[in-house]
N, C-alpha and C. Protein backbone atom coordinates (compact mmCIF):
# COMPACT_ATOMS: atom_id res chain seq x y z
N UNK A 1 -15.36 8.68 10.23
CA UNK A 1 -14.96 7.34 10.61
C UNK A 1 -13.52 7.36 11.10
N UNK A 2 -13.49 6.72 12.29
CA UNK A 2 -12.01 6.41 12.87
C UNK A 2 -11.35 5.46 12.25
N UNK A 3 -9.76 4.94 12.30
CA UNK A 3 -9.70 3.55 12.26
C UNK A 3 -9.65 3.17 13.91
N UNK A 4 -9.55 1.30 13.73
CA UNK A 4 -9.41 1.37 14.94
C UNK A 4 -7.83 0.87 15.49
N UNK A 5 -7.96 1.57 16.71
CA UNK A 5 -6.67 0.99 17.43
C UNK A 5 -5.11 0.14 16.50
N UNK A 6 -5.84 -1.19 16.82
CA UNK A 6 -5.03 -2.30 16.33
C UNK A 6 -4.53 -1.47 14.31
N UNK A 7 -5.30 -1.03 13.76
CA UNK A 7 -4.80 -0.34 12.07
C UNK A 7 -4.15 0.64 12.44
N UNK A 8 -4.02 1.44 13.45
CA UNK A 8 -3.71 2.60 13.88
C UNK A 8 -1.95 2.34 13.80
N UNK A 9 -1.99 1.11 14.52
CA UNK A 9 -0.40 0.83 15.19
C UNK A 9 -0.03 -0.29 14.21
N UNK A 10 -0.51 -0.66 13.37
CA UNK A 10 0.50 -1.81 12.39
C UNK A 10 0.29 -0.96 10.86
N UNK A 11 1.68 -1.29 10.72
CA UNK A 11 2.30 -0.53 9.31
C UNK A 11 1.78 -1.38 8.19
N UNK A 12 1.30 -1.22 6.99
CA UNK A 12 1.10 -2.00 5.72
C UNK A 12 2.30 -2.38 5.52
N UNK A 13 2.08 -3.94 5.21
CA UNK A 13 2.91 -4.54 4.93
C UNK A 13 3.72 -4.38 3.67
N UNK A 14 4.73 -4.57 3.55
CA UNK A 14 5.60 -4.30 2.17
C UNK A 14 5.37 -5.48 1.21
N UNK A 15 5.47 -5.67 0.36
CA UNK A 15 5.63 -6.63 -1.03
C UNK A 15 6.39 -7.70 -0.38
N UNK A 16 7.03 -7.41 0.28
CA UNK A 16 8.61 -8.06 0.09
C UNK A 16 8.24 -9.15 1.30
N UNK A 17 7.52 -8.50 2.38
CA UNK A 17 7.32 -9.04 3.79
C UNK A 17 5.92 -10.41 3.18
N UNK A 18 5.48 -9.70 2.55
CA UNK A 18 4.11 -11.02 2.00
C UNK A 18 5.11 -11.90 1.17
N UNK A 19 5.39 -11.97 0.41
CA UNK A 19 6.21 -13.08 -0.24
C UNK A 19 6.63 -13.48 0.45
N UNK A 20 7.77 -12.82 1.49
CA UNK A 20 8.79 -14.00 2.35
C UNK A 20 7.99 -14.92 3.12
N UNK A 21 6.82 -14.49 3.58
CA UNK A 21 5.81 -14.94 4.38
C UNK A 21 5.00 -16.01 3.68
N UNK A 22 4.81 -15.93 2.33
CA UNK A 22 4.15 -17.14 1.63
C UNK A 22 5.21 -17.78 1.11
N UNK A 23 6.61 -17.82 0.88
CA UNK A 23 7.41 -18.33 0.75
C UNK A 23 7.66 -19.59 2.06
N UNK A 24 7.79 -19.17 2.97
CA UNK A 24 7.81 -19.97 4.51
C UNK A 24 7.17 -20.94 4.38
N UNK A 25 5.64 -20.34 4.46
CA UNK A 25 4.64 -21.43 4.33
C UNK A 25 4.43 -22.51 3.29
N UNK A 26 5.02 -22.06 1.97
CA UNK A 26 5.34 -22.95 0.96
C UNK A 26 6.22 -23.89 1.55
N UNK A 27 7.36 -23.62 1.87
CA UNK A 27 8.39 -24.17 2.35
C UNK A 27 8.35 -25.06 3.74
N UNK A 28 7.11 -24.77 4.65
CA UNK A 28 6.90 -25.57 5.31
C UNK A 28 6.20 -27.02 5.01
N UNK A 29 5.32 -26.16 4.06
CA UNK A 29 4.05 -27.25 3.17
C UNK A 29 5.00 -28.65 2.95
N UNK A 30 5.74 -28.26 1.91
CA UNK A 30 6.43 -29.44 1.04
C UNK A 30 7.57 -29.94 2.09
N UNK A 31 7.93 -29.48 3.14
CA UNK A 31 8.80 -30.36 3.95
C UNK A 31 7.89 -31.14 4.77
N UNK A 32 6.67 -30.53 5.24
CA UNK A 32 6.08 -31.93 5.99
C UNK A 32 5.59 -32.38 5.20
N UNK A 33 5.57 -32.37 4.07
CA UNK A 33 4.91 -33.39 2.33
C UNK A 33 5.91 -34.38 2.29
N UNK A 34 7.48 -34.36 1.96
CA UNK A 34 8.15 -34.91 1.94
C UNK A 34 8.19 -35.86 3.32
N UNK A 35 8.38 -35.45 4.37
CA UNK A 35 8.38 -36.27 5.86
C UNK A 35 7.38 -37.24 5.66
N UNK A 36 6.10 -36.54 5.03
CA UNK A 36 4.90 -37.74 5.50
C UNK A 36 5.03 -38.72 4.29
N UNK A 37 5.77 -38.62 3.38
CA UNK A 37 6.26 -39.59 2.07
C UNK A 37 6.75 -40.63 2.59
N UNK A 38 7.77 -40.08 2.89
CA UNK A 38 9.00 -40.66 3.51
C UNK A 38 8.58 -42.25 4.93
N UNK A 39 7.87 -41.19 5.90
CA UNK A 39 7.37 -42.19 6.79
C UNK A 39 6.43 -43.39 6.75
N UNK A 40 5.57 -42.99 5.21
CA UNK A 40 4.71 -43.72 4.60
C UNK A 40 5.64 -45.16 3.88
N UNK A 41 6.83 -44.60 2.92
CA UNK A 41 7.23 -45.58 2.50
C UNK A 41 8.13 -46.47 3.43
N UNK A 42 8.45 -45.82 4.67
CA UNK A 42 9.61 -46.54 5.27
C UNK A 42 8.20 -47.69 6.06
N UNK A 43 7.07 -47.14 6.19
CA UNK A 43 5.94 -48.22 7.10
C UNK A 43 5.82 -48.96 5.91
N UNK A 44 5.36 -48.64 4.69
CA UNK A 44 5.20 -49.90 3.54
C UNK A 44 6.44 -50.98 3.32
N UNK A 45 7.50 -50.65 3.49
CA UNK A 45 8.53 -51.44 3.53
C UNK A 45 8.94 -52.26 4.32
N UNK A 46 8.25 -52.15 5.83
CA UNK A 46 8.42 -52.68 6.93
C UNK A 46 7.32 -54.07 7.22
């Protein structure tokens, strides 16, 4: 069995590179969580 191509040419990722990477996405999560709070209460107030 070969691998193919595309496994051939990308390195396993490190520990370090997956965390920062689910870190981000955490970090994106809860800022558009907060935004859509935010826009919610400023329309209820209006």
């Amino acid at each position: 069995m070969t691998k193919s191509p595309k496994n051939a040419l990308k390195e396993p990722r490190t520990f370090e590179e997956i965390r920062r990477s689910r870190n981000r996405v955490l970090a994106l999560s809860l800022a558009g969580f907060v935004i859509l709070v935010f826009f919610i209460s400023i329309a209820k107030m209006g």
